[in-house]
C-alpha atoms as a PDB file:
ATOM      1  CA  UNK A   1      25.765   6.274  15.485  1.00  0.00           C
ATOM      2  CA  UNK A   2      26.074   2.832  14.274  1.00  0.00           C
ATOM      3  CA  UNK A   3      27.068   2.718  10.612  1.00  0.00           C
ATOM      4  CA  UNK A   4      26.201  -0.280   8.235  1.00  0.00           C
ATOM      5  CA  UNK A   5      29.675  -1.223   6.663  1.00  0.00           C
ATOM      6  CA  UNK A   6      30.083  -3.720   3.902  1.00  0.00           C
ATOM      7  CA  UNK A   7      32.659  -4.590   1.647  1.00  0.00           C
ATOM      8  CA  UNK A   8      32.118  -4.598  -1.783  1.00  0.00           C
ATOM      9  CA  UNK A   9      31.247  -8.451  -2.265  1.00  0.00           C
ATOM     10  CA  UNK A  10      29.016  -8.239   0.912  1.00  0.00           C
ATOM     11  CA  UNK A  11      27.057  -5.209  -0.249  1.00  0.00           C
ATOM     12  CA  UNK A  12      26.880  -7.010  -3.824  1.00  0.00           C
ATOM     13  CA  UNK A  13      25.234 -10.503  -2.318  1.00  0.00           C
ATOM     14  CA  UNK A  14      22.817  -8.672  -0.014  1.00  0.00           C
ATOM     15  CA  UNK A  15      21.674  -6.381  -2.841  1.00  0.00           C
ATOM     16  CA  UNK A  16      21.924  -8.546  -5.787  1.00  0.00           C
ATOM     17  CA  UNK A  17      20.552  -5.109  -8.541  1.00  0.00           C
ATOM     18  CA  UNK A  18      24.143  -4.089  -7.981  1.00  0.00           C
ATOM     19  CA  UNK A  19      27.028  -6.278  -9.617  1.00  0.00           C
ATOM     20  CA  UNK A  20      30.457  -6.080  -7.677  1.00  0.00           C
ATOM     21  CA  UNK A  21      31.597  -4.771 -11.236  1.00  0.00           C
ATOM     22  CA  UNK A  22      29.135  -1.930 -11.373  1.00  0.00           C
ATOM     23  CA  UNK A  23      29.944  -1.043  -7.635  1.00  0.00           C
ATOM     24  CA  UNK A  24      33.533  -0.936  -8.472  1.00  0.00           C
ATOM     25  CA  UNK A  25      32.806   1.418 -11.417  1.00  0.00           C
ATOM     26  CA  UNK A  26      30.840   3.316  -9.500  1.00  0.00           C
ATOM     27  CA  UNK A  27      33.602   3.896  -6.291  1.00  0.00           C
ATOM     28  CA  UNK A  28      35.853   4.490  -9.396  1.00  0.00           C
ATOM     29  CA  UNK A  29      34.263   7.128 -10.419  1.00  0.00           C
ATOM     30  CA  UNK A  30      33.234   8.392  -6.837  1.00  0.00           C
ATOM     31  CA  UNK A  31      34.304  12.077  -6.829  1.00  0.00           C
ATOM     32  CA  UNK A  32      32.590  12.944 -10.128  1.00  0.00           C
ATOM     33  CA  UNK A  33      29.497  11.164  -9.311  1.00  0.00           C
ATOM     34  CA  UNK A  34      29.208  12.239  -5.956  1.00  0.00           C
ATOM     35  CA  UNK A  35      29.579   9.461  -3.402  1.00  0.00           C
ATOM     36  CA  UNK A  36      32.856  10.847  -2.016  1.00  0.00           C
ATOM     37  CA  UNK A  37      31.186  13.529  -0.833  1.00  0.00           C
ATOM     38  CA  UNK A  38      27.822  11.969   0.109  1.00  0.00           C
ATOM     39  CA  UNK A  39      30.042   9.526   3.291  1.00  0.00           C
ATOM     40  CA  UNK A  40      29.065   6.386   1.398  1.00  0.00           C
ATOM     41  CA  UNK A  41      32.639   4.582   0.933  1.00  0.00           C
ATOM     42  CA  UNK A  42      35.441   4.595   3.237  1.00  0.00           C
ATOM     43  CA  UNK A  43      38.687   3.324   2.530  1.00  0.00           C
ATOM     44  CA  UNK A  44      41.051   1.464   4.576  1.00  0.00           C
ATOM     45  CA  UNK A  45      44.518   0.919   2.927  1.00  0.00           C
ATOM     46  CA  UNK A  46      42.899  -1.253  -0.160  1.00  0.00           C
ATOM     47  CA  UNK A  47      39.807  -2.139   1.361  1.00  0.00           C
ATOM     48  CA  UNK A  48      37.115  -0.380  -0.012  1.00  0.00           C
ATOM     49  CA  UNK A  49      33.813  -0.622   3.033  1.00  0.00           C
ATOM     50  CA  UNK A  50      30.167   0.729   1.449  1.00  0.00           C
ATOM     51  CA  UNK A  51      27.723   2.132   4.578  1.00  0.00           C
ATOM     52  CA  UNK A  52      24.287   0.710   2.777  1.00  0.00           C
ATOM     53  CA  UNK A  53      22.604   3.641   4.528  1.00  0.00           C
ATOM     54  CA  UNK A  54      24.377   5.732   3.163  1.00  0.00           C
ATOM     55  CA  UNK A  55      24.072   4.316  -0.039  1.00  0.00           C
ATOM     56  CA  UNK A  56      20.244   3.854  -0.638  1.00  0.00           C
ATOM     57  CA  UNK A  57      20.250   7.508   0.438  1.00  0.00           C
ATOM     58  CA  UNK A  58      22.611   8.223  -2.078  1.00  0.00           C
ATOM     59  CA  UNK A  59      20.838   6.677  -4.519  1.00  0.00           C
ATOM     60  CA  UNK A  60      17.827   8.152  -3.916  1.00  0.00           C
ATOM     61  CA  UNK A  61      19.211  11.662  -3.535  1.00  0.00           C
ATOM     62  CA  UNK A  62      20.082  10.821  -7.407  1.00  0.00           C
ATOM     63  CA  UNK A  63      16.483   9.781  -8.739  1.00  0.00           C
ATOM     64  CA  UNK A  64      15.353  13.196  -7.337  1.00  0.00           C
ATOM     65  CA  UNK A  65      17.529  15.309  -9.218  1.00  0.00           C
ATOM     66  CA  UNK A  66      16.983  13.363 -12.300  1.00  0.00           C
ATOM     67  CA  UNK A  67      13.404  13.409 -11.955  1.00  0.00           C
END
């Protein structure tokens, strides 16, 4: 399985509705709001790497329960 890894500035430019400043809240908060547990961000020493696919599934995931 080939995974879609971007840093936090890379996933930021190619999807411009997310700020690198609400990203980093959002990995800040990532055990209470769920993407720990959803796969989406991996760490590697201080480098924090967002799989998009994992993301936008996220994401979605999140409009259905609110809905």
């Amino acid at each position: 399985m080939s995974r879609q890894l971007k840093t936090v500035r890379q996933f930021s430019d190619d999807n411009p509705a997310f700020s690198e400043a609400s990203l980093r809240w959002q990995i800040s908060k990532a055990k209470e709001n769920g993407l720990a547990d959803a796969g989406v961000i991996l760490r590697n020493g201080r480098r924090v790497l967002i799989d998009s696919d994992r993301f936008h599934k996220w994401l979605e995931a999140r409009q259905r329960v609110a809905a």
